[in-house]
Protein backbone atom coordinates (compact mmCIF):
# COMPACT_ATOMS: atom_id res chain seq x y z
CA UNK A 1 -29.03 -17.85 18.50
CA UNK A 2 -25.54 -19.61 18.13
CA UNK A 3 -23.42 -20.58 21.19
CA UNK A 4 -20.54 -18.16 21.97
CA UNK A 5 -18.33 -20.93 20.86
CA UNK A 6 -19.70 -21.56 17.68
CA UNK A 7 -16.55 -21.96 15.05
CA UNK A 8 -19.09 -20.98 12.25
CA UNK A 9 -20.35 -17.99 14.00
CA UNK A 10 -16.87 -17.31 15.01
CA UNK A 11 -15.38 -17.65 11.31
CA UNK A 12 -18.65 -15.62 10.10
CA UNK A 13 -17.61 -12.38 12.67
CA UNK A 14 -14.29 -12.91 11.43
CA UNK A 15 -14.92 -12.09 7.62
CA UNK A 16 -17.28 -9.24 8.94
CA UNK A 17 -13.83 -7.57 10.71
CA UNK A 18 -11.55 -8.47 8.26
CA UNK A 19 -13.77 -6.48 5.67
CA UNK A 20 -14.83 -3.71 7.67
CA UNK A 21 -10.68 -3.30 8.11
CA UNK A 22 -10.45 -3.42 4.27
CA UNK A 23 -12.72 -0.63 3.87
CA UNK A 24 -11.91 2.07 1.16
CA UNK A 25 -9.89 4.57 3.34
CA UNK A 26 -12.98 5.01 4.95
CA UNK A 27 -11.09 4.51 8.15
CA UNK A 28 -7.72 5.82 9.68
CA UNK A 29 -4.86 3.38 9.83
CA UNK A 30 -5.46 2.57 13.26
CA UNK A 31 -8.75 1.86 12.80
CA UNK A 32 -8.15 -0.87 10.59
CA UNK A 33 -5.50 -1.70 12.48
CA UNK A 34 -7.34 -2.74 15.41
CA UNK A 35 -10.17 -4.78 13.36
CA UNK A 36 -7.64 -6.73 11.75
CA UNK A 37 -6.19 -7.77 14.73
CA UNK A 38 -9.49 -8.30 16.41
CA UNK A 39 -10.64 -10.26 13.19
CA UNK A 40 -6.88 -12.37 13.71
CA UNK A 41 -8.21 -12.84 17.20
CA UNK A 42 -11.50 -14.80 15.84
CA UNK A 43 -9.94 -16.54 13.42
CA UNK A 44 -7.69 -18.58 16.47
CA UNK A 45 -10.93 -18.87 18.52
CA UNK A 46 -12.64 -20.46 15.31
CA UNK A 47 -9.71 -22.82 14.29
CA UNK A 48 -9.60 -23.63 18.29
CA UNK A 49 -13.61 -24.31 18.40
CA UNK A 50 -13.32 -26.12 15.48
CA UNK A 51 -11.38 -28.65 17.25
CA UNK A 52 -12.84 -28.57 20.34
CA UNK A 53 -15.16 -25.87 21.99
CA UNK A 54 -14.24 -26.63 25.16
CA UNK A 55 -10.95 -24.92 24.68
CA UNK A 56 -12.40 -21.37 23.87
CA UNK A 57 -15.58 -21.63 26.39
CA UNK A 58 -15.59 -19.45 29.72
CA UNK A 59 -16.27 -21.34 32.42
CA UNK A 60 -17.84 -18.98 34.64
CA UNK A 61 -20.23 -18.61 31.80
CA UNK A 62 -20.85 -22.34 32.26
CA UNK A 63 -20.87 -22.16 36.09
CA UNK A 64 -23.37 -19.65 36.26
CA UNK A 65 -26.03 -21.64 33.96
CA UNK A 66 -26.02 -24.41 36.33
């Protein structure tokens, strides 16, 4: 399992959005509307992680596994 701050895994979710929002009219235009933007959304986080991870991780998430 990858780490929820994984720029590859984040980059690889991504692509999955950005096609499911290119679907063949499959969907309505909202629809696609919102994966694109969520797929725009992982795109930053990837291009953030890539630099450093630290900028995208929760740190509750990080408290708690203490």
């Amino acid at each position: 399992m990858r780490a929820p701050y994984d720029s590859e895994g984040l980059w690889l979710k991504a692509k999955l959005f950005i096609n499911r929002a290119m679907d063949d009219n499959a969907r309505s235009f909202d629809e696609r509307a919102l994966w694109a933007s969520l797929s725009l959304e992982l795109l930053a986080k990837a291009a953030l992680a890539n630099h450093s991870p630290l900028l995208i991780a929760d740190p509750m998430e990080c408290e708690a596994r203490r």
